[in-house]
C-alpha atoms as a PDB file:
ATOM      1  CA  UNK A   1       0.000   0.000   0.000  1.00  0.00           C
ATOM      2  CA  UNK A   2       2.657   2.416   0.372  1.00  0.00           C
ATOM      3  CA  UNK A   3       4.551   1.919  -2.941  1.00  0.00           C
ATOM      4  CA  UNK A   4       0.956   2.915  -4.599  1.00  0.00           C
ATOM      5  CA  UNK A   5       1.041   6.047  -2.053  1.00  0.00           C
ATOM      6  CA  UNK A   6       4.843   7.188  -2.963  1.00  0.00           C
ATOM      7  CA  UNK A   7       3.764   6.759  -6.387  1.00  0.00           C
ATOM      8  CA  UNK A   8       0.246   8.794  -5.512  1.00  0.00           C
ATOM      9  CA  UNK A   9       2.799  11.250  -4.590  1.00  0.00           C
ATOM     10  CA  UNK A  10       5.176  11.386  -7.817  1.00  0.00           C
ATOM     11  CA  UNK A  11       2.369  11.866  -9.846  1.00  0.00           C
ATOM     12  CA  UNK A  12       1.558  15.404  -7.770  1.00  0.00           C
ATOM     13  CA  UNK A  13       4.915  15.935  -7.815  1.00  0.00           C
ATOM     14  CA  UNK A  14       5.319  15.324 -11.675  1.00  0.00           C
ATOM     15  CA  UNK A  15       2.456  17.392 -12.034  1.00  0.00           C
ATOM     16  CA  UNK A  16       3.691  20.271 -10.139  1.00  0.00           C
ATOM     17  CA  UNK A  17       6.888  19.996 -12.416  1.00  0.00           C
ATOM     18  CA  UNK A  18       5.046  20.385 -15.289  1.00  0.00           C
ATOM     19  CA  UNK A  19       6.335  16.403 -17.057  1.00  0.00           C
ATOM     20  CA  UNK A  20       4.322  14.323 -18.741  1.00  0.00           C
ATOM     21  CA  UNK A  21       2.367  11.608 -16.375  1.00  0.00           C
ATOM     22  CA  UNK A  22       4.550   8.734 -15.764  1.00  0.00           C
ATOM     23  CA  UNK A  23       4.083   5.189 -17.268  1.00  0.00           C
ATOM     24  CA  UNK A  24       4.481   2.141 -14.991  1.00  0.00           C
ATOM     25  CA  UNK A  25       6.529  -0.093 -16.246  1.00  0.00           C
ATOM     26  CA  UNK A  26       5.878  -4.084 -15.139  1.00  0.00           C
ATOM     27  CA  UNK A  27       8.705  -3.868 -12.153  1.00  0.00           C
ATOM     28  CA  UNK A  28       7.761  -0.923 -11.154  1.00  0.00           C
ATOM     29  CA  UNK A  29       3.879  -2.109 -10.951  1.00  0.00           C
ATOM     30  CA  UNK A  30       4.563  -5.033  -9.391  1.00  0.00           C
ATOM     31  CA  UNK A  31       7.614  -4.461  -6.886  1.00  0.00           C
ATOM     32  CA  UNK A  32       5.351  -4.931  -4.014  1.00  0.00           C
ATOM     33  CA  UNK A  33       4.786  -8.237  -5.415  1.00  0.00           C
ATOM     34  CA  UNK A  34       8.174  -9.134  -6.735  1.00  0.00           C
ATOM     35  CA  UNK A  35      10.366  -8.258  -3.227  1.00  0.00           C
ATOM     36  CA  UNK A  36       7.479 -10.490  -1.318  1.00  0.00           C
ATOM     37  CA  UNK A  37       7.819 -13.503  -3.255  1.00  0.00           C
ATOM     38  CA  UNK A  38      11.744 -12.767  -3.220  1.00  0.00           C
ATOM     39  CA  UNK A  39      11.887 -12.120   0.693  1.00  0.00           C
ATOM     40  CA  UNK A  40      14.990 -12.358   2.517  1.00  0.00           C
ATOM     41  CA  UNK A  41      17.362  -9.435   2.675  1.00  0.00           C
ATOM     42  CA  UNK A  42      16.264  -7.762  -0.881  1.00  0.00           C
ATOM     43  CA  UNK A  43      12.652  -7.289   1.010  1.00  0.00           C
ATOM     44  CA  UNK A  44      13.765  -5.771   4.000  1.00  0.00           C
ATOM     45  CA  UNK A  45      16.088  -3.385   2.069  1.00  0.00           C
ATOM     46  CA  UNK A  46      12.962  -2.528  -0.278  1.00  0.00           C
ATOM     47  CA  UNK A  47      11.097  -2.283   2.860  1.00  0.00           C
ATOM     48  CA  UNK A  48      13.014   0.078   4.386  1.00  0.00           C
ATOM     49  CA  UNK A  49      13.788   1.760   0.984  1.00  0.00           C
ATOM     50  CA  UNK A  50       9.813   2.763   0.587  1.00  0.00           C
ATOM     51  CA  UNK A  51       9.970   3.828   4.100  1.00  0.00           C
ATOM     52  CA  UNK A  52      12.597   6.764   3.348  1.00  0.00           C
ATOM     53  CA  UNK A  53      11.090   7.017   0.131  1.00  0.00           C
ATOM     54  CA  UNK A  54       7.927   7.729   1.842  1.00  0.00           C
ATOM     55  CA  UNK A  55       9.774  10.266   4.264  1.00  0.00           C
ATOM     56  CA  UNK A  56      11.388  12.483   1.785  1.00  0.00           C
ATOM     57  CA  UNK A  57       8.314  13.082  -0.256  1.00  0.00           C
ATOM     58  CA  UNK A  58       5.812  13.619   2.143  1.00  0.00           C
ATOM     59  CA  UNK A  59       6.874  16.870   3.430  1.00  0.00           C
ATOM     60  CA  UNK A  60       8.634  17.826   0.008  1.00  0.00           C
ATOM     61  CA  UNK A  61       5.348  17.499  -1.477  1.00  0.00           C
ATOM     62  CA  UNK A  62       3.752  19.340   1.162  1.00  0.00           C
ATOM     63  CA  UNK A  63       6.061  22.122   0.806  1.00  0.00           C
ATOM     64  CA  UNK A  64       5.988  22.585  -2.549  1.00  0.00           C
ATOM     65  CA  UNK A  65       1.814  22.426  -2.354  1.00  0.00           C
ATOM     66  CA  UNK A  66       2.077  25.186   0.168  1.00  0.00           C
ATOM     67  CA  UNK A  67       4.579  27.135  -2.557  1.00  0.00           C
ATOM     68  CA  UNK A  68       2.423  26.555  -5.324  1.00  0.00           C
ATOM     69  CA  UNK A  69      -0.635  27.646  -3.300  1.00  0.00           C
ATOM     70  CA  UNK A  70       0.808  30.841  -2.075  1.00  0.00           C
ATOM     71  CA  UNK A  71       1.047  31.949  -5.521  1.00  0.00           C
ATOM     72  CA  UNK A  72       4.781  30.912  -5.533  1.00  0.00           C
ATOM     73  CA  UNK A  73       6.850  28.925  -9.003  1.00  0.00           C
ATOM     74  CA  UNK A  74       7.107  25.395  -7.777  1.00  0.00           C
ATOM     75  CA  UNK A  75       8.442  23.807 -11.072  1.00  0.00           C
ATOM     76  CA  UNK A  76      12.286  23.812 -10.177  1.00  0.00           C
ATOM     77  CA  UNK A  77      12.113  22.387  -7.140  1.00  0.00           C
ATOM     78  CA  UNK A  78       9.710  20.033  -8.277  1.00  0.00           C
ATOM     79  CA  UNK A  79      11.591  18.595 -10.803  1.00  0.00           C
ATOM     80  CA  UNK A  80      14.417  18.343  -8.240  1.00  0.00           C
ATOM     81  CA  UNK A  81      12.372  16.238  -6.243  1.00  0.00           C
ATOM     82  CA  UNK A  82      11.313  14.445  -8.659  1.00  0.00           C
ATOM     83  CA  UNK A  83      15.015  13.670  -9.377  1.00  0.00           C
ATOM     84  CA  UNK A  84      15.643  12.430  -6.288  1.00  0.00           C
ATOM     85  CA  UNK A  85      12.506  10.381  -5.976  1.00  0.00           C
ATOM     86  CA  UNK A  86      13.166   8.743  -9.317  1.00  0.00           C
ATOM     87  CA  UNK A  87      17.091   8.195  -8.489  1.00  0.00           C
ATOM     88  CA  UNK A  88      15.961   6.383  -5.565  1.00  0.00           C
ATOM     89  CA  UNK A  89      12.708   4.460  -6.970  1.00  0.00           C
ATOM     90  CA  UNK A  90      15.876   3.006  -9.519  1.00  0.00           C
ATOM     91  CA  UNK A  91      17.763   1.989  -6.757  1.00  0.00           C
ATOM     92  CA  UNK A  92      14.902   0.243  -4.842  1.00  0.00           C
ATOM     93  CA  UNK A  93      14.021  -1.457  -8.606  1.00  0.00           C
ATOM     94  CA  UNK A  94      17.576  -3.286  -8.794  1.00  0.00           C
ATOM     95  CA  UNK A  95      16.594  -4.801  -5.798  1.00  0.00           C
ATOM     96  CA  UNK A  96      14.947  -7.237  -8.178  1.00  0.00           C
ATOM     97  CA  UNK A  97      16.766 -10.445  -8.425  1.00  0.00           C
ATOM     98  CA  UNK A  98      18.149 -10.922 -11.760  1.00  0.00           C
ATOM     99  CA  UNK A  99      16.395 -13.866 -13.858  1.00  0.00           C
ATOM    100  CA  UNK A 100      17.845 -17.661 -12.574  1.00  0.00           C
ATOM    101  CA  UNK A 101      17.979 -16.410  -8.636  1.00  0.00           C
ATOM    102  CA  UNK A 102      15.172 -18.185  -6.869  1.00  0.00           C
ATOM    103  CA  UNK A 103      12.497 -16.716  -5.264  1.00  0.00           C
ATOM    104  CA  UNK A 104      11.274 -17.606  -1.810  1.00  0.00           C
ATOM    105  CA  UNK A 105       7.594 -19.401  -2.849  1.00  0.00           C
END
């Protein structure tokens, strides 16, 4: 439930930088999914991964809402944001055991 929140987030966030709404690629749809069946160490990494994810953009977001409410440009440091949150969403995906490791079933 929180990987669909973060990503509830993003699309504000992509939204306040003015880009194009995001596809979903397959791994990034089912992650959730993916580091369950996988378990072990790659799920409590992605675990705690969506929990800092979730920290960072919850009160960047709300910043940036109050910004853009107020009247004030919110694009750039929007799109920086939305840097970071995509830099990190990458490093969360690779996570993903490559094809041949086993997952836990």
């Amino acid at each position: 439930m929180k990987w669909t929140a973060v990503h509830e987030a993003a699309a504000a966030l992509s939204e306040l930088a003015g880009l194009a709404p995001e596809f979903r690629t397959p791994d990034v749809r089912n992650f959730p999914a993916i580091m369950r069946d996988t378990g072990g160490w790659r799920l409590r990494l992605a675990q705690q991964g969506v929990e800092d994810l979730s920290a960072i953009l919850e009160p960047g977001l709300a910043a940036l809402l109050a910004l853009h409410a107020s009247g004030v440009p919110a694009g750039v440091a929007a799109r920086a944001l939305w840097q970071e949150f995509h830099a990190a969403r990458s490093a969360l995906l690779a996570l993903i055991p490559p094809l041949g490791i086993e997952r836990r079933g």
